[in-house]
N, C-alpha and C. Protein backbone atom coordinates (compact mmCIF):
# COMPACT_ATOMS: atom_id res chain seq x y z
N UNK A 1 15.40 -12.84 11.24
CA UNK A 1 14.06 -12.35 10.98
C UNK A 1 13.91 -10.86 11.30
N UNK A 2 15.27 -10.23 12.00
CA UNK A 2 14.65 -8.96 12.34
C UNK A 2 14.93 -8.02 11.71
N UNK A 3 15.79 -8.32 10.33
CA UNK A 3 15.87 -7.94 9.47
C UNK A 3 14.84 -7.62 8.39
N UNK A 4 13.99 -8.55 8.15
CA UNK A 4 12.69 -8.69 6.91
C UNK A 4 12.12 -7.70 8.19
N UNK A 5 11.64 -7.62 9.41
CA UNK A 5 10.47 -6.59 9.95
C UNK A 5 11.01 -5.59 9.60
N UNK A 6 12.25 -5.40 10.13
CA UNK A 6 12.48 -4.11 9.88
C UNK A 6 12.39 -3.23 8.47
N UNK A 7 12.93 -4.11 7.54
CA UNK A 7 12.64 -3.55 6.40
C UNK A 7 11.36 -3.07 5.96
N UNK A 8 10.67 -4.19 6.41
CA UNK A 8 9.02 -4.21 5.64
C UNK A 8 8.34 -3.19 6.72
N UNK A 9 8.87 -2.65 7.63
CA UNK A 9 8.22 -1.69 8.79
C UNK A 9 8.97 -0.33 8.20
N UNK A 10 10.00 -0.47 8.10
CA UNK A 10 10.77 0.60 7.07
C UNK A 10 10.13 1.33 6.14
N UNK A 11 9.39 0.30 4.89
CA UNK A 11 8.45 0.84 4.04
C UNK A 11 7.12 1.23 4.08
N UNK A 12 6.91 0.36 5.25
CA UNK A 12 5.46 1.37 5.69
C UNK A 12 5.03 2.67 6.84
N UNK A 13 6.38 2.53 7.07
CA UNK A 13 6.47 3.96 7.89
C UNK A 13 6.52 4.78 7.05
N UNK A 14 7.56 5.06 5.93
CA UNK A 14 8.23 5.88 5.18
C UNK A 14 7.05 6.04 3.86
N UNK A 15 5.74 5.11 3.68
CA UNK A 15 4.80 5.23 2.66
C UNK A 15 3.55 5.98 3.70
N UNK A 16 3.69 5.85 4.78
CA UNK A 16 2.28 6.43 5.50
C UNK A 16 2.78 7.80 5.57
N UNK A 17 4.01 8.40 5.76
CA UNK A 17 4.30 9.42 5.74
C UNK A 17 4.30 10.54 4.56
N UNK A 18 4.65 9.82 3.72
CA UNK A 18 4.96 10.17 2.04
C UNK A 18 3.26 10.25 1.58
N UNK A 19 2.36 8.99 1.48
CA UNK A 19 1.12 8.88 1.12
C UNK A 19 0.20 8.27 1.86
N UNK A 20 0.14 9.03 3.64
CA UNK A 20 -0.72 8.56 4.27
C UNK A 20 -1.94 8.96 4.44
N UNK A 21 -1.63 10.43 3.44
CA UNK A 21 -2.88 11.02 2.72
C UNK A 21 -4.07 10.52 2.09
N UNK A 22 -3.74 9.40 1.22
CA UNK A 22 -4.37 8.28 0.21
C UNK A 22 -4.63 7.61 0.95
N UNK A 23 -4.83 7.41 2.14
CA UNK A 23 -5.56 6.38 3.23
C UNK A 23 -6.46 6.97 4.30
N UNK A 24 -6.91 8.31 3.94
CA UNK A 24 -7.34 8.84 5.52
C UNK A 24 -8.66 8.16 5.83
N UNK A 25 -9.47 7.98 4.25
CA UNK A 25 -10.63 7.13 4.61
C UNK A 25 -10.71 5.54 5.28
N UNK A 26 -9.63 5.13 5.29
CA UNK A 26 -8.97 3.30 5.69
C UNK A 26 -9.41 3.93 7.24
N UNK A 27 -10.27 3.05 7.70
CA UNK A 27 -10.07 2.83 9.64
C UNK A 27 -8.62 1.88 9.33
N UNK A 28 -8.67 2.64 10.94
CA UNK A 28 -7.15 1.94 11.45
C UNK A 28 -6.97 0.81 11.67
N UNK A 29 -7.52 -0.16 11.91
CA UNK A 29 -7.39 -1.16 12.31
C UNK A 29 -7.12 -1.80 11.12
N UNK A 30 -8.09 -1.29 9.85
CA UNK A 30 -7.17 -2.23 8.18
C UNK A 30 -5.88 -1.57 8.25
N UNK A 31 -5.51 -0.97 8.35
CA UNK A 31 -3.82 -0.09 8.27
C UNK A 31 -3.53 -0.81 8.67
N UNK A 32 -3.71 -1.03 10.69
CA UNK A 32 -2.94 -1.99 11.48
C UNK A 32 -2.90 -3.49 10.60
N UNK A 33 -3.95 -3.98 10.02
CA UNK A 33 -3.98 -5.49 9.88
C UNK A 33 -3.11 -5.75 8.72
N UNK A 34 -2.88 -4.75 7.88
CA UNK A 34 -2.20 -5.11 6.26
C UNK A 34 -0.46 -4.87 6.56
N UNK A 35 -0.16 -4.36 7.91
CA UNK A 35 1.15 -4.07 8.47
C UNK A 35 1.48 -5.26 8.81
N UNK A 36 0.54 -5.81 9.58
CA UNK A 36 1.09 -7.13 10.26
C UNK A 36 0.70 -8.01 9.41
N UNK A 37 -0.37 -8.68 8.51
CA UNK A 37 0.24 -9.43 7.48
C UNK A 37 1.01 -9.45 6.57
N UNK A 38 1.72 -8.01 5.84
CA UNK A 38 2.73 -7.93 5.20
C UNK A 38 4.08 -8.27 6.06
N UNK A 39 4.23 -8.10 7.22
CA UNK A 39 5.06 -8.58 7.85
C UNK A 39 5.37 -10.02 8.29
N UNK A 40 4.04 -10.51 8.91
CA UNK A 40 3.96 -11.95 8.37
C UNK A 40 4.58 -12.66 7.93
N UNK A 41 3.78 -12.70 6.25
CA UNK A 41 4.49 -12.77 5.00
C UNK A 41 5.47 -12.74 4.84
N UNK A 42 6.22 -11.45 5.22
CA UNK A 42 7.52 -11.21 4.80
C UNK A 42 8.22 -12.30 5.80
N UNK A 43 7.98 -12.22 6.88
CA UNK A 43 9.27 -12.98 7.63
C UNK A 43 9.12 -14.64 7.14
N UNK A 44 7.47 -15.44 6.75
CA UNK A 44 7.55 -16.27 6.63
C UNK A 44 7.96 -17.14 5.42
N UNK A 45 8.14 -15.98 4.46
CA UNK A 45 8.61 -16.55 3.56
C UNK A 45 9.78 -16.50 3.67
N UNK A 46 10.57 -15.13 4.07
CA UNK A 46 12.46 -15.68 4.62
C UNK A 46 12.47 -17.03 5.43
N UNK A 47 11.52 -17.46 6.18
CA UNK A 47 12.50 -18.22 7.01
C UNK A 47 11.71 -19.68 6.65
N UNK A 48 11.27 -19.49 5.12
CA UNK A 48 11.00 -21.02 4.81
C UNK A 48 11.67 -21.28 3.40
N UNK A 49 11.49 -19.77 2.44
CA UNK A 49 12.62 -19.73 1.17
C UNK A 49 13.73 -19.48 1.39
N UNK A 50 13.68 -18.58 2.45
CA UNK A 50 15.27 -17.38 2.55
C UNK A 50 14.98 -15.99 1.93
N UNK A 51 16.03 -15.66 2.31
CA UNK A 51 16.24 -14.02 2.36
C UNK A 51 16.25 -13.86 0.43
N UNK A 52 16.63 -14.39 -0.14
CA UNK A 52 16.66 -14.38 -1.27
C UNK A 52 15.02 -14.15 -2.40
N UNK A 53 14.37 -14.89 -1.55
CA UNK A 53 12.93 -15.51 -1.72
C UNK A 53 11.78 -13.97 -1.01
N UNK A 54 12.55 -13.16 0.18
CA UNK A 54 11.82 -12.09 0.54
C UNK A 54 11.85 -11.03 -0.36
N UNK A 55 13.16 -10.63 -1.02
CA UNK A 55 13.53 -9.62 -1.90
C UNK A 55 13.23 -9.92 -2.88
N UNK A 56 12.42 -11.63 -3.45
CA UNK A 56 11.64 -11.22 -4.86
C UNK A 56 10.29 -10.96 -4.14
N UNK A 57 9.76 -11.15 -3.31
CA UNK A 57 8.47 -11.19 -2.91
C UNK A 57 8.55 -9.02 -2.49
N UNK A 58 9.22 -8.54 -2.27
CA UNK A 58 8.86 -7.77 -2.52
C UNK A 58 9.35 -7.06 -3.43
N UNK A 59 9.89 -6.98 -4.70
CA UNK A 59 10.05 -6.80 -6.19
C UNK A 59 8.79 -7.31 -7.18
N UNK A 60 8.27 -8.56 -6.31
CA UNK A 60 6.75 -9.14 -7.24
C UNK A 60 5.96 -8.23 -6.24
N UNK A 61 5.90 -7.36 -5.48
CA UNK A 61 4.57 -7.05 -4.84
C UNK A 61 4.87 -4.90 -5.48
N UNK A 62 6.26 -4.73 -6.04
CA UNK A 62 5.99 -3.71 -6.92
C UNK A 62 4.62 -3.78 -8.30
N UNK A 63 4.82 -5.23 -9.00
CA UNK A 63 4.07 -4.82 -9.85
C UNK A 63 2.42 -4.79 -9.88
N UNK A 64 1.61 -4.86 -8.82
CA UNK A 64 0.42 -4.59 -8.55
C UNK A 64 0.21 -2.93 -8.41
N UNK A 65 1.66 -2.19 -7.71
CA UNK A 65 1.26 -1.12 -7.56
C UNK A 65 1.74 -0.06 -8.59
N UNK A 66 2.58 -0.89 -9.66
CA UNK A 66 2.29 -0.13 -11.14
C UNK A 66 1.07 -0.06 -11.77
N UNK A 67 0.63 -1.52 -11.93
CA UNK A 67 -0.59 -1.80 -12.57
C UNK A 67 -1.76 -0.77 -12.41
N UNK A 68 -1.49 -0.43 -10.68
CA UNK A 68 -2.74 0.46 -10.30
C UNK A 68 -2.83 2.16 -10.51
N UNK A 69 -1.14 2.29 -10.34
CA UNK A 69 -1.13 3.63 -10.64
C UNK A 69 -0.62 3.94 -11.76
N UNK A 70 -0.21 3.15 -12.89
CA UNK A 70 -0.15 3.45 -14.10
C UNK A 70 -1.05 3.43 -14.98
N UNK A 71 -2.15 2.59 -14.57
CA UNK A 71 -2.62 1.86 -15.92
C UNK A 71 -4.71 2.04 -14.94
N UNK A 72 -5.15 1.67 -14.17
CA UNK A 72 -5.70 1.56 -13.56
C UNK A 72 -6.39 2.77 -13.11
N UNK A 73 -5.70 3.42 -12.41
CA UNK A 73 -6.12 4.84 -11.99
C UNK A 73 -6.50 5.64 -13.30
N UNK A 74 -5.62 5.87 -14.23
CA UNK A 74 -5.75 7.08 -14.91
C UNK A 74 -6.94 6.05 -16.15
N UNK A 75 -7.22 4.65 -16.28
CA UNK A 75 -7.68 4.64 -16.86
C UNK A 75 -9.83 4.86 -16.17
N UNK A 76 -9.41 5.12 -14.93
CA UNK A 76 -10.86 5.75 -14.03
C UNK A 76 -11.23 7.49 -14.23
N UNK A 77 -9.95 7.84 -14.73
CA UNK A 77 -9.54 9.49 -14.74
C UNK A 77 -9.36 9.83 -13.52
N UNK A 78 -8.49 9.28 -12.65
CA UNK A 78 -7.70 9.86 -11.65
C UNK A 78 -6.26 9.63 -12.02
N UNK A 79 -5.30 10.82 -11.78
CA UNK A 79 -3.83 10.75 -11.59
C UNK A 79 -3.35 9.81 -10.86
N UNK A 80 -2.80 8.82 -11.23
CA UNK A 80 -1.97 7.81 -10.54
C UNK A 80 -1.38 8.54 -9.93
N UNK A 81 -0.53 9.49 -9.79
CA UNK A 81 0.54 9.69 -8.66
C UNK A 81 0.18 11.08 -7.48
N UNK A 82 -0.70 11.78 -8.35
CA UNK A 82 -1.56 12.67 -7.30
C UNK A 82 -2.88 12.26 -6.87
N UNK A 83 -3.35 11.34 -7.61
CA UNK A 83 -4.65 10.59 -6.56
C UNK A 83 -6.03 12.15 -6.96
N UNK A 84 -5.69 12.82 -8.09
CA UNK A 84 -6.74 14.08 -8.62
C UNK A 84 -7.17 13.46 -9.80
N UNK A 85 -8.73 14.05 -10.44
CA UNK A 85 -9.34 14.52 -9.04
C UNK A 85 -9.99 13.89 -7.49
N UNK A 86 -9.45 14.85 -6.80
CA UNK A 86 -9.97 14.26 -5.52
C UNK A 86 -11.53 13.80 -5.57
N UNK A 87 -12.25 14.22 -5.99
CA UNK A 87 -13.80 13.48 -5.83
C UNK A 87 -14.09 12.50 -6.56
N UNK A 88 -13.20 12.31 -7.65
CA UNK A 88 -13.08 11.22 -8.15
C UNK A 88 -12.48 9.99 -7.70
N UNK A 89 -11.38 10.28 -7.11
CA UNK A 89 -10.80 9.06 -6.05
C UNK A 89 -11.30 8.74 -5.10
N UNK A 90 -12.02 9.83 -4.10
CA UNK A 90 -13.29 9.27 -3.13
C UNK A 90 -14.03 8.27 -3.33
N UNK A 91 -14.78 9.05 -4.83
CA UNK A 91 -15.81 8.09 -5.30
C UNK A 91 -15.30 6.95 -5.53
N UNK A 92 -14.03 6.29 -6.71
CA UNK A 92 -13.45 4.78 -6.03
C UNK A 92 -13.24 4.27 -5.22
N UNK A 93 -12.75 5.24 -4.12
CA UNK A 93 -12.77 4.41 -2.84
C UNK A 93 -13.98 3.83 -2.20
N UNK A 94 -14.39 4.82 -2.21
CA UNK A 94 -15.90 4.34 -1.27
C UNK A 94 -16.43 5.45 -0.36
N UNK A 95 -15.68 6.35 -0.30
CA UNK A 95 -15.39 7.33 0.87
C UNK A 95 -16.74 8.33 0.36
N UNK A 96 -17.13 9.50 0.91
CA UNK A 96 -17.19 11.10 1.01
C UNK A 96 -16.29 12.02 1.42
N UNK A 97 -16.51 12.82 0.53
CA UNK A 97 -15.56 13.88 0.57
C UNK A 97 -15.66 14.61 1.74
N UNK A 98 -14.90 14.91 2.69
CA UNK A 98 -15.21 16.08 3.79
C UNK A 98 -16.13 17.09 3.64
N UNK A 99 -17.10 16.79 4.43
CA UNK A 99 -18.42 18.35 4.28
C UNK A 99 -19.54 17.53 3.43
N UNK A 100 -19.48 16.48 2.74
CA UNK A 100 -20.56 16.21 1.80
C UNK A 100 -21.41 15.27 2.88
N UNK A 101 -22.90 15.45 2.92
CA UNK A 101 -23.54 14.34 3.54
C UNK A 101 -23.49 13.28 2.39
């Protein structure tokens, strides 16, 4: 099992770093909670399918995040992969922009 954490802690270290930008509006505690149920997940399905069964589960959990940044985003008029314009992605999120009441 300490294999699937590590991995799945692997990718969310290495995505908060890369695009932890695209989350500044998330309180921490959803960050914290979607870490530890993806981890969860991940270990519980290795150790009831197998290791075989984790590496499609996360190959099936790529295609939600095509869907969103291919097809999804740009069809809101934001850049899937730069997340611009920025007041436009706010506004999906839910957020305000820094400085706006």
């Amino acid at each position: 099992m300490w294999f699937e954490i590590a991995v799945v802690s692997t990718i969310f270290a290495v995505g908060n770093i890369l695009f932890g930008h695209f989350e500044e509006g998330t309180p921490k505690w959803r960050r914290i909670l979607k870490l530890v149920l993806f981890v969860a997940v991940g270990v519980g399905v290795s150790s009831w399918l197998g290791r075989a069964w984790f590496w499609a589960l996360l190959g099936a959990m790529l295609v939600p995040v095509l869907v969103i940044h291919a097809w999804w985003l740009p069809s809101k008029g934001v850049n899937g992969w730069t997340g611009e314009p920025k007041a436009r992605y706010y506004e999906l999120r839910g957020w305000r922009l820094p400085g706006e009441k």
